[in-house]
N, C-alpha and C. Protein backbone atom coordinates (compact mmCIF):
# COMPACT_ATOMS: atom_id res chain seq x y z
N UNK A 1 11.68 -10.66 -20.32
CA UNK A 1 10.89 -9.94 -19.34
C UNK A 1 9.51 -10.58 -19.23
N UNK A 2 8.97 -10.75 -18.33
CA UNK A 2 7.47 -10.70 -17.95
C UNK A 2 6.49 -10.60 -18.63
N UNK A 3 5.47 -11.54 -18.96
CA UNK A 3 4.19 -10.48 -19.73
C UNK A 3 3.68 -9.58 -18.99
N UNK A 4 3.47 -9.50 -17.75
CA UNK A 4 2.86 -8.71 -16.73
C UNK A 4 3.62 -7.63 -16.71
N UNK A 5 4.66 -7.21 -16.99
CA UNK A 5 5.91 -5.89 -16.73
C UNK A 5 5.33 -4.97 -16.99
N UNK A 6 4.74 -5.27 -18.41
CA UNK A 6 4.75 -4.21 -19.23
C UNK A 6 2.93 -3.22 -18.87
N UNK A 7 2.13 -4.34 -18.56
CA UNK A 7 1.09 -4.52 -18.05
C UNK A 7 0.74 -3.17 -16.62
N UNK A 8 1.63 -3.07 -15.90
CA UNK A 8 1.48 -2.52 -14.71
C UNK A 8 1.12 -0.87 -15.26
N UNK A 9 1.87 -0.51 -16.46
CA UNK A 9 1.78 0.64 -16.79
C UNK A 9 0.38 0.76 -17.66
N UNK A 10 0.05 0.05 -18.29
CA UNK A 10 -1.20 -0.43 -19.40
C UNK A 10 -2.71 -0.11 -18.65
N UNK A 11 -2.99 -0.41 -17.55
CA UNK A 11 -4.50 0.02 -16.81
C UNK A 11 -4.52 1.38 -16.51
N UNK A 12 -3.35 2.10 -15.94
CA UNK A 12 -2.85 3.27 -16.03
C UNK A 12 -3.22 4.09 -17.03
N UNK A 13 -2.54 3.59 -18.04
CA UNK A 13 -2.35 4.57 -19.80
C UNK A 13 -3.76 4.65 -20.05
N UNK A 14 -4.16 2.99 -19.80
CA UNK A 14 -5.84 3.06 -20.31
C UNK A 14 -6.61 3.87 -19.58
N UNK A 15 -6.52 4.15 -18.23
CA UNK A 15 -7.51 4.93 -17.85
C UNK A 15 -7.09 6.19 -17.46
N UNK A 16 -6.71 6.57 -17.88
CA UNK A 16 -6.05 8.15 -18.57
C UNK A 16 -6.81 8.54 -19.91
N UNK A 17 -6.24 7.33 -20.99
CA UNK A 17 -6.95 7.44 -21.97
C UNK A 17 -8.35 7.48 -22.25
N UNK A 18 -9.37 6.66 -20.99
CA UNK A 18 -10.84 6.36 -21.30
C UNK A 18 -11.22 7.63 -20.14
N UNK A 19 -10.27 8.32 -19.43
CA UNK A 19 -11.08 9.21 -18.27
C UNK A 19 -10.88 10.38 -19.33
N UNK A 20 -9.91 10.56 -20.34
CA UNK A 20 -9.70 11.97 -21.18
C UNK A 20 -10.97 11.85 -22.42
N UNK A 21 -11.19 10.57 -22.61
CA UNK A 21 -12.42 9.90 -23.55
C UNK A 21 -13.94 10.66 -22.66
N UNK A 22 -14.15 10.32 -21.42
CA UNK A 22 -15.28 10.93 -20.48
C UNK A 22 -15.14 12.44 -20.87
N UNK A 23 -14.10 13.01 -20.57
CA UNK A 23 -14.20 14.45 -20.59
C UNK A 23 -14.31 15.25 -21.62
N UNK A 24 -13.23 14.12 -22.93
CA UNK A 24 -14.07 15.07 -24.05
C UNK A 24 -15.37 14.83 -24.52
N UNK A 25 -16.59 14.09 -24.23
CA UNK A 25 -17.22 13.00 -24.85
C UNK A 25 -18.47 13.31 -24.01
N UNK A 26 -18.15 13.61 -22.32
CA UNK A 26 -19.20 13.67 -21.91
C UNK A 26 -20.04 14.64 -21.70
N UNK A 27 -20.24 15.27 -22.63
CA UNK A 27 -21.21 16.87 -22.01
C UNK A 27 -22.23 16.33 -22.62
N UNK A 28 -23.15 16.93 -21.53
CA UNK A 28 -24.45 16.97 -21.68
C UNK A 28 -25.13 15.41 -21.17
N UNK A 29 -24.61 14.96 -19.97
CA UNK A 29 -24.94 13.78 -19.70
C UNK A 29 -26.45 13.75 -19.63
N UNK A 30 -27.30 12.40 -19.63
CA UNK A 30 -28.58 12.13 -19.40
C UNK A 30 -28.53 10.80 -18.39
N UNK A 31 -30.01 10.71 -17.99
CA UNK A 31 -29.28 9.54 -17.05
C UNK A 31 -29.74 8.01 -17.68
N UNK A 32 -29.54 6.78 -16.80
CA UNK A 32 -29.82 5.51 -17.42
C UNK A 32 -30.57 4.50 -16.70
N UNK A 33 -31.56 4.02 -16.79
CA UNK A 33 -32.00 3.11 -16.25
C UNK A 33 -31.25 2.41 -14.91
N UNK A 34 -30.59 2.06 -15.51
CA UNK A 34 -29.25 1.10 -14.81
C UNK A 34 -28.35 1.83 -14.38
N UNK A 35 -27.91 2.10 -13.10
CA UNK A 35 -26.99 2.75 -12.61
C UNK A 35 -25.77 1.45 -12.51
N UNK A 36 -24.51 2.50 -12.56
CA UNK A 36 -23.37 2.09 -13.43
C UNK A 36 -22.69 0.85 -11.93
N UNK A 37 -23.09 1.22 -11.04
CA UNK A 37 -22.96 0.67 -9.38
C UNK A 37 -23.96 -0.76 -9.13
N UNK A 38 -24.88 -0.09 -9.61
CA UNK A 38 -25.52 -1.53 -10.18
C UNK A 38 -25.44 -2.72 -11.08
N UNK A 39 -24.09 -1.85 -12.25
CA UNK A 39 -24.22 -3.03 -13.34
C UNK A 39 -22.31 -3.67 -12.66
N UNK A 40 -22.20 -2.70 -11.77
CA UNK A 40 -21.09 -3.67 -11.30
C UNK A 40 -21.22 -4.43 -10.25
N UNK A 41 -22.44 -4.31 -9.28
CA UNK A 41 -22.68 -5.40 -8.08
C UNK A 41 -23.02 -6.94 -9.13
N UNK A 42 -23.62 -6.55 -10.74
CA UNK A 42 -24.06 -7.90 -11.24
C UNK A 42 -22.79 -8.90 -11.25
N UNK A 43 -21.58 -7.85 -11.23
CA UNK A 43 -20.65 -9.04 -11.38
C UNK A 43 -20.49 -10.13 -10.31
N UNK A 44 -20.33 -11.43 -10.90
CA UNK A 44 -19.74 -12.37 -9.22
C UNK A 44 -18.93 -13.54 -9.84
N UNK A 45 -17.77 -13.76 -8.84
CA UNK A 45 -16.25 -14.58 -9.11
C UNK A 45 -16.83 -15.78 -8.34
N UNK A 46 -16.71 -16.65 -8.93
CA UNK A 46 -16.65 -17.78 -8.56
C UNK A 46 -15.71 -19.10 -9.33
N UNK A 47 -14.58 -19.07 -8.30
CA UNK A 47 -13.38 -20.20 -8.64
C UNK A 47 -12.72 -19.32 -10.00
N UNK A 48 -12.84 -20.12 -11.06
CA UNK A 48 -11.88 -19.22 -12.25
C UNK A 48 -13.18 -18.59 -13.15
N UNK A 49 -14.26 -18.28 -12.38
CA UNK A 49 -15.34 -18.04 -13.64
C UNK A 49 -16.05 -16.34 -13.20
N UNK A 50 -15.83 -15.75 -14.18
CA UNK A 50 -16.55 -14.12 -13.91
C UNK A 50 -17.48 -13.91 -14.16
N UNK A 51 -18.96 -13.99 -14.17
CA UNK A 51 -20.16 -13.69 -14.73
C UNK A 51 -21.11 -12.03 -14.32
N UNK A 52 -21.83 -11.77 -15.47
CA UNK A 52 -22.22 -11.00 -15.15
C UNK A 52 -23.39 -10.26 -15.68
N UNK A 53 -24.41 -10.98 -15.15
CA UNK A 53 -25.68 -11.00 -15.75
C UNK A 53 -26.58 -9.66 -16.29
N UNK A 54 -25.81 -8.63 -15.80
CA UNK A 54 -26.31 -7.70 -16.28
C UNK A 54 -26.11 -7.49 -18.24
N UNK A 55 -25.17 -8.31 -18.78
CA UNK A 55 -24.46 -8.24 -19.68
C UNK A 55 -24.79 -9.90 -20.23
N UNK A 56 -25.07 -10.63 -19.52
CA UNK A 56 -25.25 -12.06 -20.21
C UNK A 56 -23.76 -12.68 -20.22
N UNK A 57 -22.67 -11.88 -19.40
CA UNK A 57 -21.48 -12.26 -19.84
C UNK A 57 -20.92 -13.07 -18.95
N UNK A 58 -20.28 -14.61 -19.39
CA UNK A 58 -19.08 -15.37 -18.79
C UNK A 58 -17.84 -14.95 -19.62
N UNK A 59 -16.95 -14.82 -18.13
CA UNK A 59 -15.21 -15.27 -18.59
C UNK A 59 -15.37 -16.37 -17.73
N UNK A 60 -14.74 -17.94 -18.81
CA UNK A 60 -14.56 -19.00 -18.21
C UNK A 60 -13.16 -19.09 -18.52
N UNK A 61 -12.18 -18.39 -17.56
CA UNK A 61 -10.87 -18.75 -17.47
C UNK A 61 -10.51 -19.43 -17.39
N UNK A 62 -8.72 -19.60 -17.48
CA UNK A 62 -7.62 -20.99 -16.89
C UNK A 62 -6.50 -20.30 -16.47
N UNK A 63 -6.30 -20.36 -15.26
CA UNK A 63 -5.08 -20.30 -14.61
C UNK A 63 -4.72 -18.95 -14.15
N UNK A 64 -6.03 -17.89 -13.81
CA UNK A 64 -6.15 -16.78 -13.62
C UNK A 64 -6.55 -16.88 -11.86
N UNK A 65 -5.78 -15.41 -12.00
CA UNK A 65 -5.96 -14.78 -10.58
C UNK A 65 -6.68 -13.73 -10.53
N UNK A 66 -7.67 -13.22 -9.93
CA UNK A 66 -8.31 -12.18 -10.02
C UNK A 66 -7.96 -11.31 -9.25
N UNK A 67 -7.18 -10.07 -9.46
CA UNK A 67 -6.71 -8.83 -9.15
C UNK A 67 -7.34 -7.76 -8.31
N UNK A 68 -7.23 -6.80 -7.85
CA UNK A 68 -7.52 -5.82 -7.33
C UNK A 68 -7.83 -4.62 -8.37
N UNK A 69 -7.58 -4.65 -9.66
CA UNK A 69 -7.82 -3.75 -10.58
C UNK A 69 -9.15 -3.33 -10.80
N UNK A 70 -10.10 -4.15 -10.27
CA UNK A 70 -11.38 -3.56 -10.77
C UNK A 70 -11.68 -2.18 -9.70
N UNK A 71 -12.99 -1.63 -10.06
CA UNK A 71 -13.43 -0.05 -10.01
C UNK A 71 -14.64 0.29 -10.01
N UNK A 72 -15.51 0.73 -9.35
CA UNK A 72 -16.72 1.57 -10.04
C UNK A 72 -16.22 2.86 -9.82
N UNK A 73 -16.63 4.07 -10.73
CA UNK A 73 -16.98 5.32 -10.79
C UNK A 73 -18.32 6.08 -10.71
N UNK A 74 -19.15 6.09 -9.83
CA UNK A 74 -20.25 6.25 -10.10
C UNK A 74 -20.45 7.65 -10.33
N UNK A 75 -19.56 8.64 -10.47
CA UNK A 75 -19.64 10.24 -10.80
C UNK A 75 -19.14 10.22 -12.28
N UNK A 76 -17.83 8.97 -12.44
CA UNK A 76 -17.83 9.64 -14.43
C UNK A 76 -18.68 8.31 -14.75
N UNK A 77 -19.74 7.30 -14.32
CA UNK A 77 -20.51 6.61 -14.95
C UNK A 77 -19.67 5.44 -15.76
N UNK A 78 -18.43 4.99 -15.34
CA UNK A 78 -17.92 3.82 -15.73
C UNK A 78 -17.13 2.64 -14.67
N UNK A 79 -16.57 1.38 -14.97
CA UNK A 79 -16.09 1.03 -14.41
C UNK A 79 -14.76 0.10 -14.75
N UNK A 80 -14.09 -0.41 -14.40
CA UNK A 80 -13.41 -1.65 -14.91
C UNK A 80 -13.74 -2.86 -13.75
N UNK A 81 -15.37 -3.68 -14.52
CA UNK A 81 -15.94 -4.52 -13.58
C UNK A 81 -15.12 -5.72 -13.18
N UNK A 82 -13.95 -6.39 -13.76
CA UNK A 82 -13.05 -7.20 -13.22
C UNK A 82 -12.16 -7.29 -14.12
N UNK A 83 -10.24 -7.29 -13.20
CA UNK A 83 -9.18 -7.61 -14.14
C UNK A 83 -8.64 -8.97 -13.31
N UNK A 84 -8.24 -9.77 -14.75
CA UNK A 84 -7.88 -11.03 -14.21
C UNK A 84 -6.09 -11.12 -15.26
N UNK A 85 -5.39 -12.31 -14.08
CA UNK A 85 -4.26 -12.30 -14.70
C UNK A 85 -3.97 -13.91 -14.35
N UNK A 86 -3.10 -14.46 -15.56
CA UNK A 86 -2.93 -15.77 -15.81
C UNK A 86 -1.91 -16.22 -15.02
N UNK A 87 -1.63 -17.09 -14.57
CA UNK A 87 -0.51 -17.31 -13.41
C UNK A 87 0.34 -18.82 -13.71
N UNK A 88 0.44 -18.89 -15.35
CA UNK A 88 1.27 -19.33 -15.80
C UNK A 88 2.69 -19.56 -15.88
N UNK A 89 3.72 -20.61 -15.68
CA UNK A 89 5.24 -20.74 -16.46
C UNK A 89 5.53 -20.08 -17.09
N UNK A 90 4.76 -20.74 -18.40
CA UNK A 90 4.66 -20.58 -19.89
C UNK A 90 4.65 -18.93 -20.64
N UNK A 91 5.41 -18.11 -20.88
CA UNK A 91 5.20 -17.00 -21.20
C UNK A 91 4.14 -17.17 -22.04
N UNK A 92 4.01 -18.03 -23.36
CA UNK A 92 3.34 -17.75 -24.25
C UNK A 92 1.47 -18.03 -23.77
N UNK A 93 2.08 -19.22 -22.27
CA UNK A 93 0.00 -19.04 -22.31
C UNK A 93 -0.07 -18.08 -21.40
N UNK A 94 0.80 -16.86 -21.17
CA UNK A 94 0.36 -16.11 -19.92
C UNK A 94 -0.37 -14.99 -20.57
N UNK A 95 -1.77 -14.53 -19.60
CA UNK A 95 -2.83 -13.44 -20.67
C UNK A 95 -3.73 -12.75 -19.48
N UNK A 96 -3.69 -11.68 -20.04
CA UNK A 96 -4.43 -10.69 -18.94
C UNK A 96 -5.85 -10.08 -19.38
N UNK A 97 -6.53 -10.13 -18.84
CA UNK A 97 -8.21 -9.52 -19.08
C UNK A 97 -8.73 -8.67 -18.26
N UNK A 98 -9.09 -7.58 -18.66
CA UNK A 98 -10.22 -6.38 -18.05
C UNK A 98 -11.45 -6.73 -18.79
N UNK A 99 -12.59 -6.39 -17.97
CA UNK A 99 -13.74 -5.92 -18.60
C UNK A 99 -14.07 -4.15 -18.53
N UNK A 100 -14.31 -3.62 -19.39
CA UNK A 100 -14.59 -2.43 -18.55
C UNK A 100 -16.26 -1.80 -19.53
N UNK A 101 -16.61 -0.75 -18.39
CA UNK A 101 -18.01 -0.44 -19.03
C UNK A 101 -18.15 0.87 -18.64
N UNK A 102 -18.77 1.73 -19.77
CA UNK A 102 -19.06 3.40 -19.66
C UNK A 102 -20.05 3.74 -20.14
N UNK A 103 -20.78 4.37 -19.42
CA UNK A 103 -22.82 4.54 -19.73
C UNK A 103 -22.24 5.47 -20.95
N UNK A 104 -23.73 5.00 -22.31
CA UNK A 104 -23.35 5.27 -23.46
C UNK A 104 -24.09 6.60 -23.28
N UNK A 105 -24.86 7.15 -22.51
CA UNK A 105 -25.50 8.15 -22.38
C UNK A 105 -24.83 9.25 -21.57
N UNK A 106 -23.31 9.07 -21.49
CA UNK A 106 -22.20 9.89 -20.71
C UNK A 106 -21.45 10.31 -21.33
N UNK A 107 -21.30 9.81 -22.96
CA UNK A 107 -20.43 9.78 -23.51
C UNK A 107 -21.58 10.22 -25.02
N UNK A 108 -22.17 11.45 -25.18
CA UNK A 108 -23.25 11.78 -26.02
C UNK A 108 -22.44 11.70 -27.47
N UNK A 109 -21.16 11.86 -27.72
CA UNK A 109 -20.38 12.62 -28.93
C UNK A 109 -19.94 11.26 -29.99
N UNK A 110 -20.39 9.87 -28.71
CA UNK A 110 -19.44 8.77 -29.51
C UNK A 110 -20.96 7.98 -29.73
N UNK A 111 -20.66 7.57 -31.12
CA UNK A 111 -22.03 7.16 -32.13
C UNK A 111 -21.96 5.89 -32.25
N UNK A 112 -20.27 5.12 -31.99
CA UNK A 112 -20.18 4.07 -32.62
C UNK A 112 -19.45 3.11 -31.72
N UNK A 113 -18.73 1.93 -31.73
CA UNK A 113 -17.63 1.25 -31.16
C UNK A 113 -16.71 2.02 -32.02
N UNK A 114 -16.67 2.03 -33.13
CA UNK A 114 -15.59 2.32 -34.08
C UNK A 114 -14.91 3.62 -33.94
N UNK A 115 -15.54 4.51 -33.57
CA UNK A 115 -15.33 5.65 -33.22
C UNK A 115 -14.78 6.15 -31.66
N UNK A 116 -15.18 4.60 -31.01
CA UNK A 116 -14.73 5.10 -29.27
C UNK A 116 -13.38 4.22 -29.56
N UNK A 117 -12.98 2.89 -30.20
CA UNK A 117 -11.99 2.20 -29.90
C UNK A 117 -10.97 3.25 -30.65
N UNK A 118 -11.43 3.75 -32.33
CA UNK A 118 -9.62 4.47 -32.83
C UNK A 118 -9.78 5.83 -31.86
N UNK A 119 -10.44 6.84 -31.09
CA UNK A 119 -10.31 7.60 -30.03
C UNK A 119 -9.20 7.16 -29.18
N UNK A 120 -9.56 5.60 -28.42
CA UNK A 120 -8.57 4.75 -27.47
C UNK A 120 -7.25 4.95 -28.31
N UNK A 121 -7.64 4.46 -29.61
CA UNK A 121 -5.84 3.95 -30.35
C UNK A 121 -5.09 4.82 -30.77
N UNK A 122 -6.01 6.30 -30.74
CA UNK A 122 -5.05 7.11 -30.79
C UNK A 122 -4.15 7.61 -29.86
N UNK A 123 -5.04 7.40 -28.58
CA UNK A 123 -4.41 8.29 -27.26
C UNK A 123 -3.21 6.73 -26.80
N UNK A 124 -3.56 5.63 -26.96
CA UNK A 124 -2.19 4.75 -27.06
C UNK A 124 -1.11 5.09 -27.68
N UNK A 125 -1.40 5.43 -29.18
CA UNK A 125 -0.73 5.65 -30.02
C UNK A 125 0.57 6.80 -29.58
N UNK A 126 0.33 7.75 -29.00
CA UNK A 126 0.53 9.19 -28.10
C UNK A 126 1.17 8.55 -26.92
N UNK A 127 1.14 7.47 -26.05
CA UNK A 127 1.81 6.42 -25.03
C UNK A 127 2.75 5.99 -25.36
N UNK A 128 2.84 5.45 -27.10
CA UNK A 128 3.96 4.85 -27.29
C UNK A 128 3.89 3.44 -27.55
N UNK A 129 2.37 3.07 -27.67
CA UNK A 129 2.08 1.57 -28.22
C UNK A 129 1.90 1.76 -29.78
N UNK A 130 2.50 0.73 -30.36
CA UNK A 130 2.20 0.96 -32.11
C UNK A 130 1.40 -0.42 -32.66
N UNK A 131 0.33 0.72 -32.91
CA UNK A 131 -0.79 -0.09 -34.00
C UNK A 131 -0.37 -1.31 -34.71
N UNK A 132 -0.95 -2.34 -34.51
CA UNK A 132 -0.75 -3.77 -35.46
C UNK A 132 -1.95 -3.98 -36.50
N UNK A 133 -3.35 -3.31 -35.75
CA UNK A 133 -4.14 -3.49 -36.76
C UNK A 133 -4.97 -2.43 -36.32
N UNK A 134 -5.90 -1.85 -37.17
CA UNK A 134 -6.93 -0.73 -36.92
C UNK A 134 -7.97 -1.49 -36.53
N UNK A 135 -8.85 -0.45 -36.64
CA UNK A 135 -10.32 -0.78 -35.95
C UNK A 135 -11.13 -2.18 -37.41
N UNK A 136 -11.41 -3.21 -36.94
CA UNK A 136 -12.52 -4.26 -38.13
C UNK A 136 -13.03 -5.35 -36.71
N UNK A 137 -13.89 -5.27 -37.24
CA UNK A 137 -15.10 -6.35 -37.15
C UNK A 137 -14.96 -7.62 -36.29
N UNK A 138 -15.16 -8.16 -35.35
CA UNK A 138 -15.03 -9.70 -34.97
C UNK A 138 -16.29 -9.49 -33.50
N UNK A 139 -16.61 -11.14 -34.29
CA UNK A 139 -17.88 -11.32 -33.24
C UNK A 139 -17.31 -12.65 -32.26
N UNK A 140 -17.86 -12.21 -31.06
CA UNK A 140 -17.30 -13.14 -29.80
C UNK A 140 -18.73 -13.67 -29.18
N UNK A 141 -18.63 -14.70 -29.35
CA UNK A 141 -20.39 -15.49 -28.51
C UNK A 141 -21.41 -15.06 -29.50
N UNK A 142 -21.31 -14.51 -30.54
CA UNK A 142 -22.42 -14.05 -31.32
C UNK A 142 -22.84 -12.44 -30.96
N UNK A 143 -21.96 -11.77 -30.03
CA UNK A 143 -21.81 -10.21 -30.00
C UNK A 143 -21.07 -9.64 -31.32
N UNK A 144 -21.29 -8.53 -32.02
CA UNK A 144 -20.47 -8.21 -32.71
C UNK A 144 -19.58 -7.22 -31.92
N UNK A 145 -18.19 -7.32 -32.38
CA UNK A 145 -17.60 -6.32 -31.66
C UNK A 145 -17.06 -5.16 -32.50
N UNK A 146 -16.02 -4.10 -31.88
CA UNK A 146 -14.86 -3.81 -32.84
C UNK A 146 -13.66 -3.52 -32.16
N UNK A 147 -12.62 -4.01 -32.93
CA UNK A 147 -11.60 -4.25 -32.17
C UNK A 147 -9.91 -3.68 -32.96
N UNK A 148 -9.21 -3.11 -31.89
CA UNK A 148 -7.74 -3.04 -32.27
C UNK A 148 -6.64 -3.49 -31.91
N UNK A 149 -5.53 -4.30 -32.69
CA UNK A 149 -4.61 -4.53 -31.83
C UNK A 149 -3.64 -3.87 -31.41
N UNK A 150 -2.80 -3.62 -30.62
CA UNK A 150 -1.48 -2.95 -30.53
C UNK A 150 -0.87 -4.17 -29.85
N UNK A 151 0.61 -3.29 -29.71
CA UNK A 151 1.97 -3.84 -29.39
C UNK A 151 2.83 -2.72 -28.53
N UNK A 152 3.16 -3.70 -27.58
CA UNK A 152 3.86 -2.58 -26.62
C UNK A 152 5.51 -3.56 -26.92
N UNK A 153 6.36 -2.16 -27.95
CA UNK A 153 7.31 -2.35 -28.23
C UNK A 153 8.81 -2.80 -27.01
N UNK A 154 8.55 -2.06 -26.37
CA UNK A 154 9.70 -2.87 -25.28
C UNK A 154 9.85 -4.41 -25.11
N UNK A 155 8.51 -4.56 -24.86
CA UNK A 155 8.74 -6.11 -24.00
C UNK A 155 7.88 -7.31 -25.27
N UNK A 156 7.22 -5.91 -26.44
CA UNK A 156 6.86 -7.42 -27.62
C UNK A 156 5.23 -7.93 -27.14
N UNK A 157 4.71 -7.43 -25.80
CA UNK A 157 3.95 -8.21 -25.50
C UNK A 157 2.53 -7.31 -26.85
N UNK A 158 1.37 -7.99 -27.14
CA UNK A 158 0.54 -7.56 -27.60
C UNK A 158 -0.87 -7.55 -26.78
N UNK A 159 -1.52 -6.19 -27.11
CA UNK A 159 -2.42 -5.56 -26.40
C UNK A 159 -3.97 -5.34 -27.58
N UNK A 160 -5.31 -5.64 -27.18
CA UNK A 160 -6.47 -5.90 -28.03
C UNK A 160 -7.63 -5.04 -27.11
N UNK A 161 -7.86 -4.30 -27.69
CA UNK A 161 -9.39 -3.47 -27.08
C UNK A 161 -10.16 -4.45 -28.21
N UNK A 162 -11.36 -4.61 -27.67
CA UNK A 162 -12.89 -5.03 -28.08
C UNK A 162 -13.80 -4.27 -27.37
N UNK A 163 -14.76 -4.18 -28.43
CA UNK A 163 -16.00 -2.63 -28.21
C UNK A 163 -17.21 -3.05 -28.11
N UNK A 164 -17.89 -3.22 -28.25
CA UNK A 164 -19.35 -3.25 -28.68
C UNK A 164 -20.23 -1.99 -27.39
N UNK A 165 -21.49 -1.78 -28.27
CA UNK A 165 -22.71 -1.28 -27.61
C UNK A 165 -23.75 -1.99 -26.97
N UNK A 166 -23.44 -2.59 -25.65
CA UNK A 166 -24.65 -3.28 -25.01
C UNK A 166 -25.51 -2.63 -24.02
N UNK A 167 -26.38 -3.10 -23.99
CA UNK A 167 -27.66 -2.74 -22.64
C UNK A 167 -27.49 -1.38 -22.21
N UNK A 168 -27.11 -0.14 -23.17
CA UNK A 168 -26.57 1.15 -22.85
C UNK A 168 -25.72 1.65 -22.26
N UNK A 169 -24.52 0.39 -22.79
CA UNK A 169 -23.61 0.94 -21.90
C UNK A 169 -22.11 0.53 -23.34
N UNK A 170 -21.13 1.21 -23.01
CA UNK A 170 -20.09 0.97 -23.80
C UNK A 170 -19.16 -0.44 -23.36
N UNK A 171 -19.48 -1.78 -23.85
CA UNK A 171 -18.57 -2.53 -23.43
C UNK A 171 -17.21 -2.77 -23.99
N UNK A 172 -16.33 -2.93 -23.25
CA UNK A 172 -15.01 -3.47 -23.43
C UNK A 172 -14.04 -4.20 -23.24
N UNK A 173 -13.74 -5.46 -24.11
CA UNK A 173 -12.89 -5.97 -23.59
C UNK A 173 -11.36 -5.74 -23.68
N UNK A 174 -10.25 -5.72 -22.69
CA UNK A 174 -9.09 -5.10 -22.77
C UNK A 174 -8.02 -6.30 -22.41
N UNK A 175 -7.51 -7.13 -23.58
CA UNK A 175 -6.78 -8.58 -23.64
C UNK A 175 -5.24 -8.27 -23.44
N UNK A 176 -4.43 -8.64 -23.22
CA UNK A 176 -3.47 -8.26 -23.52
C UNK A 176 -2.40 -10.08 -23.44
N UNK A 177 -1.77 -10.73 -24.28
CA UNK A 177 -0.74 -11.48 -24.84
C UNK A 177 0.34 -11.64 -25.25
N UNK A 178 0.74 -12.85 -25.31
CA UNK A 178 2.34 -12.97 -25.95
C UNK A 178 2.11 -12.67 -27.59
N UNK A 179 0.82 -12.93 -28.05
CA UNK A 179 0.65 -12.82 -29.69
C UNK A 179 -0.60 -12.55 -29.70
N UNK A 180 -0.77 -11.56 -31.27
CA UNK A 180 -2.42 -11.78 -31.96
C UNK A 180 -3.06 -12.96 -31.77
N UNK A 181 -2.16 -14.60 -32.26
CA UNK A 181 -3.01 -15.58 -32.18
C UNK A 181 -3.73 -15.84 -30.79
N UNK A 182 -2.85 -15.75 -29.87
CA UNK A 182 -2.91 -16.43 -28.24
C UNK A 182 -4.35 -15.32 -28.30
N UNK A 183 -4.15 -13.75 -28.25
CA UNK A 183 -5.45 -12.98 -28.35
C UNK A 183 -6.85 -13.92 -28.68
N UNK A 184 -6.99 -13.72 -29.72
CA UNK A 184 -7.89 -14.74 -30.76
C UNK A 184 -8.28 -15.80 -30.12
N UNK A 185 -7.63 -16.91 -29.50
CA UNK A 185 -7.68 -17.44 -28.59
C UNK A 185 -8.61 -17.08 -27.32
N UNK A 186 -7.73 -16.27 -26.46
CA UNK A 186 -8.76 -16.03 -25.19
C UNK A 186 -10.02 -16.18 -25.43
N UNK A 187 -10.56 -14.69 -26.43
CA UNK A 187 -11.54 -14.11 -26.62
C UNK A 187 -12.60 -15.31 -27.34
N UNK A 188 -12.13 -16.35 -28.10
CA UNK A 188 -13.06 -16.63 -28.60
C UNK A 188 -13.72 -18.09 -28.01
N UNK A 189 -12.41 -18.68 -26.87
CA UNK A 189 -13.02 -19.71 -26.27
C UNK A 189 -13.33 -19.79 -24.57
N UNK A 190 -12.78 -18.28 -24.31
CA UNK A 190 -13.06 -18.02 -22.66
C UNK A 190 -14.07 -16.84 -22.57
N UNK A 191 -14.84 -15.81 -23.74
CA UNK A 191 -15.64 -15.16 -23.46
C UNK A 191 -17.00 -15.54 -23.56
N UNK A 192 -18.08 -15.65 -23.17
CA UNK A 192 -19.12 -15.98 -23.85
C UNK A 192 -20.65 -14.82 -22.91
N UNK A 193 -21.59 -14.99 -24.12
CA UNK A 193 -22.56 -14.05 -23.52
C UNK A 193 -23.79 -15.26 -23.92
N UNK A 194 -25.06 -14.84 -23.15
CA UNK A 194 -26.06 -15.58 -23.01
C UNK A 194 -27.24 -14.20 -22.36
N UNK A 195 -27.88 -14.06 -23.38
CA UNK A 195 -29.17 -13.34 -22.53
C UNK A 195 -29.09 -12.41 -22.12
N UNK A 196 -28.45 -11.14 -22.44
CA UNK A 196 -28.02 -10.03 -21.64
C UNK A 196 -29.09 -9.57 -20.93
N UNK A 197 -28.87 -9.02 -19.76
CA UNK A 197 -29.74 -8.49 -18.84
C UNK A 197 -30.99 -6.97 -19.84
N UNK A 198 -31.91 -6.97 -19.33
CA UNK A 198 -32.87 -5.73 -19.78
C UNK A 198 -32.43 -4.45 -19.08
């Protein structure tokens, strides 16, 4: 089967899971400098490259198509600022990427990455994806992140949230692969940050 098959249902699950994350999470909103509409106009596509200066962030892809998946929300204060998909032969180099972002000031109850990603891995968990690794530590461009893997048992393919707390906002990256390694991969030679925006 497809790496993408399994995928179609996965942005879905996730944003079920991160809109049930808003609702338990968000009372008592305050507001933010940066409106959430604003930190998604920073994004801009050019050829295979995603930048987005509000964040200091490049994806310098290969062999990606950039999708229709992205989003702003400017009433629950998040977005999924671009999903890209690999348009590979090769099952094993084929790999899919979201960015997504949720004002940390919407979400008053969550203190940590660590605490918003096993939230995510539980409500996966409840979907029917099974945990490969819990929530630890890995830094991408010199961001620290936190990150989990899963596995979506049907089709084998493997699925990676990455967390961190930037510029007040909850970032995330949402990988999904033929393997942990290929993961590891993307993230550590197609993400990079420089200078995040004030």
């Amino acid at each position: 089967m497809k790496l993408s098959s399994n995928r179609v249902q996965n942005p879905f699950v996730l944003g079920i899971v991160l809109s049930m994350l808003v609702v338990a999470f968000g009372l008592g909103q305050t507001t933010s400098p940066k409106d959430i509409s604003y930190v998604y106009a920073q994004g801009k596509i050019n050829g295979q490259e995603y930048r987005n200066d509000y964040f200091g962030l490049t994806l310098a892809l290969e062999s990606v198509q950039f999708t229709r998946g992205a989003f702003v929300s400017s009433e629950g204060k998040r977005a999924r600022l671009v999903d890209a998909q690999a348009s590979t032969k090769n099952r094993e180099d084929r790999y899919e990427i979201a960015v997504l972002a949720d004002l940390l000031a919407a979400n008053p109850l969550i203190h940590s990455p660590e605490q918003y990603v096993r939230a995510v891995r539980h409500g996966l968990e409840r979907e029917g994806l099974a945990t490969v690794s819990q929530e630890s530590p890995v830094d991408i461009s010199g961001i620290h992140f936190i990150a989990t893997t899963m596995r979506a048992n049907d089709v084998g393919n493997t699925y990676c949230l990455y967390t961190t707390f930037l510029n007040e906002y909850i970032l995330s990256l949402d990988v999904m692969a033929a393997s942990p390694e290929r993961l590891t991969k993307i993230v550590q030679s197609m993400v990079h940050f420089k200078n995040p925006g004030k």
